[in-house]
Protein backbone atom coordinates (compact mmCIF):
# COMPACT_ATOMS: atom_id res chain seq x y z
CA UNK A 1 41.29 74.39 -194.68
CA UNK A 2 39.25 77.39 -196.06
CA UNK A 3 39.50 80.42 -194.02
CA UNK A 4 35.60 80.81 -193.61
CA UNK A 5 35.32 76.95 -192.51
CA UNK A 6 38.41 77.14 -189.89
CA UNK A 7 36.95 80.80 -188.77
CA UNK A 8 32.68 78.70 -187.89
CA UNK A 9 35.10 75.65 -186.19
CA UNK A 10 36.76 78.35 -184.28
CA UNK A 11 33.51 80.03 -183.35
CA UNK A 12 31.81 77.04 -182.71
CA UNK A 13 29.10 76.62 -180.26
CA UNK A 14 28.96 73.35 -179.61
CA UNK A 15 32.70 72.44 -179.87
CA UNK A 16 32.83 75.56 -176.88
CA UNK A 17 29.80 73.99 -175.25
CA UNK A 18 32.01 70.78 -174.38
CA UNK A 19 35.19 72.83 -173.75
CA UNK A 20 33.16 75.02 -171.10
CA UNK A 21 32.32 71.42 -169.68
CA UNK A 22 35.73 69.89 -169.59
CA UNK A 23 36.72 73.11 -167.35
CA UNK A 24 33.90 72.78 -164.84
CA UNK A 25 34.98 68.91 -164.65
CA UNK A 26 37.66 70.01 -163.19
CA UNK A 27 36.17 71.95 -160.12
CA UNK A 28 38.60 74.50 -159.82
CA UNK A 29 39.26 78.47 -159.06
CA UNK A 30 41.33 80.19 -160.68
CA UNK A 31 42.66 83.61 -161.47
CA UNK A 32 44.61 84.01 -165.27
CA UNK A 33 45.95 87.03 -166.74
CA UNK A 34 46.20 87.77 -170.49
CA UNK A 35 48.27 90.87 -171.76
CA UNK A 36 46.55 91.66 -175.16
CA UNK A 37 43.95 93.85 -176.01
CA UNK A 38 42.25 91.60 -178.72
CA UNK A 39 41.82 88.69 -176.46
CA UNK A 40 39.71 91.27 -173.95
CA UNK A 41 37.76 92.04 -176.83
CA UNK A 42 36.61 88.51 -177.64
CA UNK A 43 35.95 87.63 -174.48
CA UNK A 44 33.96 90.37 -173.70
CA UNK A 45 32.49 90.56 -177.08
CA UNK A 46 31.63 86.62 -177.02
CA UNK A 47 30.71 86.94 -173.54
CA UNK A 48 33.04 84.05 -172.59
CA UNK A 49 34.60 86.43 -169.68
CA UNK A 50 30.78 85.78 -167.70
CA UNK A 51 30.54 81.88 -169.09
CA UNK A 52 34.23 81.33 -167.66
CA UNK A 53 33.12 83.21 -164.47
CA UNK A 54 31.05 80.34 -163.90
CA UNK A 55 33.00 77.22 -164.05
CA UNK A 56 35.90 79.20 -161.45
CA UNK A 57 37.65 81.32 -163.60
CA UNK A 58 38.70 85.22 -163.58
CA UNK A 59 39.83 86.51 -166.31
CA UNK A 60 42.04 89.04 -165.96
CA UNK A 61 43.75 91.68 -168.31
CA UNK A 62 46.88 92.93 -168.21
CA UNK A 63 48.96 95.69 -169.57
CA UNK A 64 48.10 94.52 -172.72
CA UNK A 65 47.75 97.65 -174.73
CA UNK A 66 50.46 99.94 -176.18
CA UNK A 67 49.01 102.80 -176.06
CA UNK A 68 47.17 102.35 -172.39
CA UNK A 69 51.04 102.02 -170.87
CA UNK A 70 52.51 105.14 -172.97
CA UNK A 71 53.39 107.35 -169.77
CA UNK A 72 52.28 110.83 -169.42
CA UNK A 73 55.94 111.67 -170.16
CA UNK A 74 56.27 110.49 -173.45
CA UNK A 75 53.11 112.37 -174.25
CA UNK A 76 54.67 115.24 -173.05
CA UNK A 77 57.97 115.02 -174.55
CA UNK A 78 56.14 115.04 -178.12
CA UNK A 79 54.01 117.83 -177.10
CA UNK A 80 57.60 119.78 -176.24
CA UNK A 81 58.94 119.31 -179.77
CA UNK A 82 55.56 120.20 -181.34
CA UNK A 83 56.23 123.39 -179.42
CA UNK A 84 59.80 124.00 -181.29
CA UNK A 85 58.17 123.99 -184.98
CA UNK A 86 59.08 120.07 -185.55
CA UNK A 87 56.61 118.86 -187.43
CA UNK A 88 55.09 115.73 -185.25
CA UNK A 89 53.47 112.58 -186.53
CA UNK A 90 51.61 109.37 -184.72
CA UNK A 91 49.06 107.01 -184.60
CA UNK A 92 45.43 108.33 -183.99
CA UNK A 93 44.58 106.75 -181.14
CA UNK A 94 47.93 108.66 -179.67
CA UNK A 95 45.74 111.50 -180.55
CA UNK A 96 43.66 111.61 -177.33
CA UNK A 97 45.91 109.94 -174.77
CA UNK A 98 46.72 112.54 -172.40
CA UNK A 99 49.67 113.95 -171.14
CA UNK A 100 49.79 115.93 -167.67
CA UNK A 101 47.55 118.46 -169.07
CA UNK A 102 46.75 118.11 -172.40
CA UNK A 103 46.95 115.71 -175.18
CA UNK A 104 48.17 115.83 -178.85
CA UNK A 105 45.14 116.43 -179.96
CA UNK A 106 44.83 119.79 -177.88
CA UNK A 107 48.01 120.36 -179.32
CA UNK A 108 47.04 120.03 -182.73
CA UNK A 109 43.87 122.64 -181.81
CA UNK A 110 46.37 124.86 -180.80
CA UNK A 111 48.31 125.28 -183.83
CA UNK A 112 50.95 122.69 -183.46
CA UNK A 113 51.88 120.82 -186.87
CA UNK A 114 50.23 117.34 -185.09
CA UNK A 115 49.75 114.63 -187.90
CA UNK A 116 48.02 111.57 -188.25
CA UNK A 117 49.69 108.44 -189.71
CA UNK A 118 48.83 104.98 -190.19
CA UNK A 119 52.34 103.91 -190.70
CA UNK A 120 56.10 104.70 -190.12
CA UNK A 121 56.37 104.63 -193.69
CA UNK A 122 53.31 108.00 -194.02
CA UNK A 123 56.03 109.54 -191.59
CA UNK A 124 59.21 108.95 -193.64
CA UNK A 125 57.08 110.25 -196.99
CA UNK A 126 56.34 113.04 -194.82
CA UNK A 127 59.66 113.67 -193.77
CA UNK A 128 60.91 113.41 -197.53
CA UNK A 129 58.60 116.45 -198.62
CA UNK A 130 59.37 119.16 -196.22
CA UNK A 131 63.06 120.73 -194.53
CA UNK A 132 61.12 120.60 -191.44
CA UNK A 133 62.30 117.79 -188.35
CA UNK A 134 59.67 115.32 -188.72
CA UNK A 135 59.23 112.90 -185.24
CA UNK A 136 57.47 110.10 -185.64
CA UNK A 137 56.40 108.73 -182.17
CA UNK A 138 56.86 104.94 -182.28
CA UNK A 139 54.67 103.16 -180.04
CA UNK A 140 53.66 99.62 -179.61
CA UNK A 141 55.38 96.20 -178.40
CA UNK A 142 57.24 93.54 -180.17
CA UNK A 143 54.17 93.13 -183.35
CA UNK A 144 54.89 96.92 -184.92
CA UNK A 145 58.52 97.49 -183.37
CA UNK A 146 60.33 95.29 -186.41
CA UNK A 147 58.32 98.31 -189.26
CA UNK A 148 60.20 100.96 -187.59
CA UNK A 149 63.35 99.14 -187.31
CA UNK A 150 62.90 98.18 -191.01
CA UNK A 151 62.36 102.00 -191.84
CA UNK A 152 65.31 102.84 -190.58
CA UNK A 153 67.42 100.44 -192.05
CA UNK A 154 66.06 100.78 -195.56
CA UNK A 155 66.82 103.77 -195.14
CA UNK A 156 65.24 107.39 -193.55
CA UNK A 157 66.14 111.38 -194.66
CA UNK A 158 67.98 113.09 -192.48
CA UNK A 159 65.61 115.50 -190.93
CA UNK A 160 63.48 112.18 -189.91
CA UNK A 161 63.32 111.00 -186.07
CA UNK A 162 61.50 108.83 -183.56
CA UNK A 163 60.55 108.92 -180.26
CA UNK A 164 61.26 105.75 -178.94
CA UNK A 165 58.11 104.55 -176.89
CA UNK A 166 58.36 100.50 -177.54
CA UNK A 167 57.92 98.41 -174.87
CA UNK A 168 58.72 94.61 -174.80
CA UNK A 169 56.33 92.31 -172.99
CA UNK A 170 58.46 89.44 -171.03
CA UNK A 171 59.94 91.84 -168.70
CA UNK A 172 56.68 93.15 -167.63
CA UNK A 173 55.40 89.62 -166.98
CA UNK A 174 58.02 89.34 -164.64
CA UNK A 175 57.44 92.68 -162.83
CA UNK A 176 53.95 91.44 -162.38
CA UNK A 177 54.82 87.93 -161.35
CA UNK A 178 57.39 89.58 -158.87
CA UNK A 179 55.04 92.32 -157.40
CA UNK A 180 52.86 90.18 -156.19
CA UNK A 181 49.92 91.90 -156.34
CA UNK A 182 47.66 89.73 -157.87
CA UNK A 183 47.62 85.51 -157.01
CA UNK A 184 47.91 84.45 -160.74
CA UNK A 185 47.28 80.82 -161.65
CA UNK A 186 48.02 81.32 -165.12
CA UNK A 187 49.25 83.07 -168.34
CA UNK A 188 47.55 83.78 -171.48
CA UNK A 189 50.16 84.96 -174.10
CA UNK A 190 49.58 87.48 -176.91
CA UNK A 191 49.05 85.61 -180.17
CA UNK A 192 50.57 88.88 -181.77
CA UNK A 193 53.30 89.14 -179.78
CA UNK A 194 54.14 85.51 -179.74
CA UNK A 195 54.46 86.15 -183.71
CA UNK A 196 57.56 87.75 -183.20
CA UNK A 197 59.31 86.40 -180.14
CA UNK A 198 58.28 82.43 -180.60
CA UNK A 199 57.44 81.04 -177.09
CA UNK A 200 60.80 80.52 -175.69
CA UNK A 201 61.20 84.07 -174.36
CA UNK A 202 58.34 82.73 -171.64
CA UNK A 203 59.99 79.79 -170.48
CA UNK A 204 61.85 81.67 -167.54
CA UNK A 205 58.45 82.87 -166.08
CA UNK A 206 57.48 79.29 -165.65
CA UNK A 207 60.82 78.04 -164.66
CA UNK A 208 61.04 80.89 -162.25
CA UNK A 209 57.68 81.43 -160.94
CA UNK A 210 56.06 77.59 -161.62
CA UNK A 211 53.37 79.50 -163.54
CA UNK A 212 51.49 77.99 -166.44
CA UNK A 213 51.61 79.79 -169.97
CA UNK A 214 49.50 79.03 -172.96
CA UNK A 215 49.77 80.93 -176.06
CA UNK A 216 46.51 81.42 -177.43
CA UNK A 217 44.67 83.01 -180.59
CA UNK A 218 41.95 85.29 -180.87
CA UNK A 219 38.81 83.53 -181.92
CA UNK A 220 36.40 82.24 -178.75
CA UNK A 221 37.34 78.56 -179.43
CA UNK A 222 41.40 79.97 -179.35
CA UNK A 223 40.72 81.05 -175.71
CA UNK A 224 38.08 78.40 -174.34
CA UNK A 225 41.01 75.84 -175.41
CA UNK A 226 44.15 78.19 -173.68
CA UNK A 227 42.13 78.22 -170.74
CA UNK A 228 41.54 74.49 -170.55
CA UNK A 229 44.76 73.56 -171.50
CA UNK A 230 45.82 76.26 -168.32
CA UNK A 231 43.24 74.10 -166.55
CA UNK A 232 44.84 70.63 -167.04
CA UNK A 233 48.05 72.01 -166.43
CA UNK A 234 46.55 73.08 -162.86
CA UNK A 235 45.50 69.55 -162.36
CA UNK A 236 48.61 67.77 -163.35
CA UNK A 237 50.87 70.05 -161.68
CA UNK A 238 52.58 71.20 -164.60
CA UNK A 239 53.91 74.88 -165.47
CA UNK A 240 54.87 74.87 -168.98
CA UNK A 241 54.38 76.63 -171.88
CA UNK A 242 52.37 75.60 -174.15
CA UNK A 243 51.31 76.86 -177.60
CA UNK A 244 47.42 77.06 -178.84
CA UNK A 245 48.18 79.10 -181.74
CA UNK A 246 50.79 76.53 -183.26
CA UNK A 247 48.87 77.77 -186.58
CA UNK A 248 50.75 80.50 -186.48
CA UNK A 249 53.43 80.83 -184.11
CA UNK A 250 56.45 78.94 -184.23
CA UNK A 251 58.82 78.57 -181.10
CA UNK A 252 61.43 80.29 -182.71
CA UNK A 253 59.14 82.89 -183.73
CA UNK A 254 60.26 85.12 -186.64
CA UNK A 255 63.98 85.59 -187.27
CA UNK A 256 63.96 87.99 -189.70
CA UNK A 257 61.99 90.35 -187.47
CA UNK A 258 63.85 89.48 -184.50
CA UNK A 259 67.26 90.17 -186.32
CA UNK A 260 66.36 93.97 -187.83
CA UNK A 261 64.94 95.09 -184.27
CA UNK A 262 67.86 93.30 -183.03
CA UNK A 263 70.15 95.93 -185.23
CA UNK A 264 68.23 99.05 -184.28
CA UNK A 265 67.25 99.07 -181.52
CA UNK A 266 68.86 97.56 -177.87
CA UNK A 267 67.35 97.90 -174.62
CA UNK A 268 67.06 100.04 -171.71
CA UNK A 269 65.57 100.54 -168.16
CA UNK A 270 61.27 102.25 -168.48
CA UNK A 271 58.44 102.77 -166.79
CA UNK A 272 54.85 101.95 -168.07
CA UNK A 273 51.83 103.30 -166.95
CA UNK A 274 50.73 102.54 -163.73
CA UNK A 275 54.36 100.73 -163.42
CA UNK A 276 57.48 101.46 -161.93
CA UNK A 277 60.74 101.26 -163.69
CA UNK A 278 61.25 97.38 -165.42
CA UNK A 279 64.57 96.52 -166.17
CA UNK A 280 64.79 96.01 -169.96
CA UNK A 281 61.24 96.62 -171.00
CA UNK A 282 61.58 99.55 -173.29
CA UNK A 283 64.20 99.82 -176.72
CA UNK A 284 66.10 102.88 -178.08
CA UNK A 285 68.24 102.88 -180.98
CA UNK A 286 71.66 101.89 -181.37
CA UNK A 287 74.56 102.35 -182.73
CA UNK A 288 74.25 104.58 -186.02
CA UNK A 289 71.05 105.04 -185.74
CA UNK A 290 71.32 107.15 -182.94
CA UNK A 291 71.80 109.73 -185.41
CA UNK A 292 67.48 109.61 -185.92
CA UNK A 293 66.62 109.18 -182.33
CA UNK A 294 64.66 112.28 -181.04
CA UNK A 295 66.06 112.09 -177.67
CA UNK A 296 69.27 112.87 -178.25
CA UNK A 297 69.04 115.14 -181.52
CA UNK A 298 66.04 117.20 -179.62
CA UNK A 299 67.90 116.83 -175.83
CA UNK A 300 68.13 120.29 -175.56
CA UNK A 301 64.06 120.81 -176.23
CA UNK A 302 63.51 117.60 -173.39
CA UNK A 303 65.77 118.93 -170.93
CA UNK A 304 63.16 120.60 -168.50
CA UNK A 305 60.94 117.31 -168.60
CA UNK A 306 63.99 115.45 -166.98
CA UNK A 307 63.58 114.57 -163.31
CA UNK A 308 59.80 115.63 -163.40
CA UNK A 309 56.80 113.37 -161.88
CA UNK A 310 54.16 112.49 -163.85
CA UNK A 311 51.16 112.21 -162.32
CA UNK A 312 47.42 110.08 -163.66
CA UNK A 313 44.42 112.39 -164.16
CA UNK A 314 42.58 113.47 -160.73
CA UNK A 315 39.92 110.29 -160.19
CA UNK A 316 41.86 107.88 -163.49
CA UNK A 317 42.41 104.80 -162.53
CA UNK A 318 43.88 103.48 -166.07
CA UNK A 319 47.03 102.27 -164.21
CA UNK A 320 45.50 100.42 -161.59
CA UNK A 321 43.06 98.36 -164.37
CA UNK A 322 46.42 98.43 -166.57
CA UNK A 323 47.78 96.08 -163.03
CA UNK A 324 44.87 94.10 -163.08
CA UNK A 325 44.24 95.11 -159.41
CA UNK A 326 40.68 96.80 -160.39
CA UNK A 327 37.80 96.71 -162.97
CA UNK A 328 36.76 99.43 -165.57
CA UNK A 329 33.37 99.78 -164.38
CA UNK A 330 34.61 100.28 -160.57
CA UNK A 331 36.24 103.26 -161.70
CA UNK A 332 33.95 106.05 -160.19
CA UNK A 333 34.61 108.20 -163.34
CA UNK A 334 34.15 105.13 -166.10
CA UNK A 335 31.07 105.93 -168.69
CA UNK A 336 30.34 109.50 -166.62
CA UNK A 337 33.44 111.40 -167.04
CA UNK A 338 35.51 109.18 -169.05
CA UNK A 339 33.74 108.19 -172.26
CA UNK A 340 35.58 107.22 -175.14
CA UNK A 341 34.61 110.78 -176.86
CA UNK A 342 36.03 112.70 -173.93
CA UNK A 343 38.44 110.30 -172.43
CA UNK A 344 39.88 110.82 -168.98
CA UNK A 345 43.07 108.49 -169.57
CA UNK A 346 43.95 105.87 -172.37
CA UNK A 347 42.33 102.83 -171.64
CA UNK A 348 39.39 104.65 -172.48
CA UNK A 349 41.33 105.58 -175.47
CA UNK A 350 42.18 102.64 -177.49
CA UNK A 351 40.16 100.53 -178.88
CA UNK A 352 42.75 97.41 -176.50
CA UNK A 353 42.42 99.63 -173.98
CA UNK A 354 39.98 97.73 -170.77
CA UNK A 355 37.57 100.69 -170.09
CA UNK A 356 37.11 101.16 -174.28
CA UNK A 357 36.02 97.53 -174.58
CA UNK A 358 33.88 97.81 -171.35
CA UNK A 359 32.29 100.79 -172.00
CA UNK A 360 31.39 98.94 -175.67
CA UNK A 361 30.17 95.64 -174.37
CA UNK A 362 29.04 96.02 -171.18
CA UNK A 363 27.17 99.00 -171.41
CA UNK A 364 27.96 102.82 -169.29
């Protein structure tokens, strides 16, 4: 099918029109989390979050956005090494996430060697063209983790790091399910994600919790359909996982990827933001690539940030919204204080972050 043809059936209105009807049919209520940032932007965008409002359904977003759940800490530990002449490099919508007091981009300001990248690869070329250390901060969940692994495994200079800030998104599912704080019906999955990992890595959520779990894309026809299909699992008293996007992810999701993070990288025990500590939700690297892990080649430089409390902005509530437990525009600071231009904390940030995408669609 022609890309422009399957992208109008996907945004069709009247194929969404009968889809909106099919959930109402079912009279129910419902409350259903997603954890990506793109889906929040299409339903916003399409304004499917107010036409699923009325047929019983609350849409909720989750931690869904790498950069909204980067702590203050790991903000602070790149600001540290910036502050030791090591030449630092990251995304640009790191730029403005801030730290306890400042953010790389006051850093930069200041006179710290603060660069922007749009890959791991800019870093490494970076790396290869000074004697400097050159960190590369390395944020984002299981869709941009397997580029850094790959870096590193092709092959890196020695004076080239990264600071580990990759976050897997099962385990934080579960720390979710298991804090209880929210009565969840259902699970939209991260087409992105789901890329990677396949959809087997969810089957324990609905085992464990008897939740249902539809993997779903990121056109308005993609969601409608993994929020009906959420819907007659309600009704038929199933909890399975099932998979919307079968276009483009496979159950076993993609090996290759799996097997060079796999080789890099291994787990270990972090917090996000607005999060306590979940088991198994973060990745450091292993083995001989310790050797080009910033944590323990710059320990001496991190040492005073060990043991120290973070704490959110006065007034931010970015890791409330980041729980799902409150909206953007309840914030008492959203579209006053915190604008996108002079952001207050990151899900005003990013362009996944909640507050962004409010602030954009829904007006200050």
């Amino acid at each position: 099918m022609d890309n422009e043809l399957d992208r109008f059936k996907l945004r069709n209105e009247d194929i969404s029109k009968k889809v909106i009807r099919g959930i109402k049919e079912a009279d129910v209520d419902l409350n259903i989390m997603h954890v990506c940032g793109t889906h929040q932007d299409t339903l916003v965008r399409f304004g499917l979050e107010r036409m699923l409002n009325r047929v019983g359904i609350n849409i909720i977003q989750g931690p869904g956005c790498p950069v909204c759940v980067t702590t203050p800490r790991e903000v602070e530990e790149m600001i540290a090494l910036a502050e030791e002449d090591v030449v630092i490099t990251a995304f640009g919508d790191m730029m403005k996430v801030p730290g306890e007091k400042r953010s790389l981009m006051h850093t930069k300001q200041e006179g710290g060697d603060v660069r922007v990248v749009y890959s791991v690869d800019d870093a490494v070329d970076i790396a290869e063209k000074t004697e400097k250390a050159v960190v590369f901060m390395s944020v984002g969940f299981e869709t941009t983790t397997p580029s850094t692994a790959a870096a590193l495994v092709k092959g890196v200079p020695d004076n080239f790091y990264i600071l580990a800030c990759n976050r897997v998104i099962p385990p934080a599912l579960d720390a979710i399910l298991q804090m209880g704080e929210l009565n969840l019906d259902g699970l939209i999955e991260p087409g992105h994600v789901s890329t990677i990992i396949g959809t087997h890595p969810y089957e324990p959520l609905s085992e464990k919790y008897h939740i249902p779990q539809v993997v779903a894309g990121f056109e308005p026809l993609d969601l409608l359909l993994g929020v009906y299909m959420i819907v007659r699992q309600v009704s038929e008293g199933r909890a399975e996982v099932e998979n919307e996007y079968d276009r483009v992810v496979k159950p076993e999701g993609n090996l290759k990827a799996q097997k060079v993070v796999e080789e890099v990288f291994e787990p270990m025990d972090v917090d996000w933001r607005g999060f306590p500590v979940i088991p198994g939700s973060g990745l450091k690297p292993r083995g001989r690539y310790k050797d080009h892990d910033a944590r323990e080649m710059f320990s001496h430089v991190l040492e005073g940030l060990k043991g120290k409390k973070f704490e959110e902005r006065e007034g931010c509530l970015c890791g409330e919204v980041l729980r799902g437990i409150t909206d953007p525009v309840d914030c008492r600071l959203f579209g006053e204080a915190c604008t996108p231009g002079s952001p207050v904390g990151p899900c005003m940030v990013s362009q996944e972050g909640s507050c962004n995408i409010a602030f954009r669609y829904k007006g200050r």
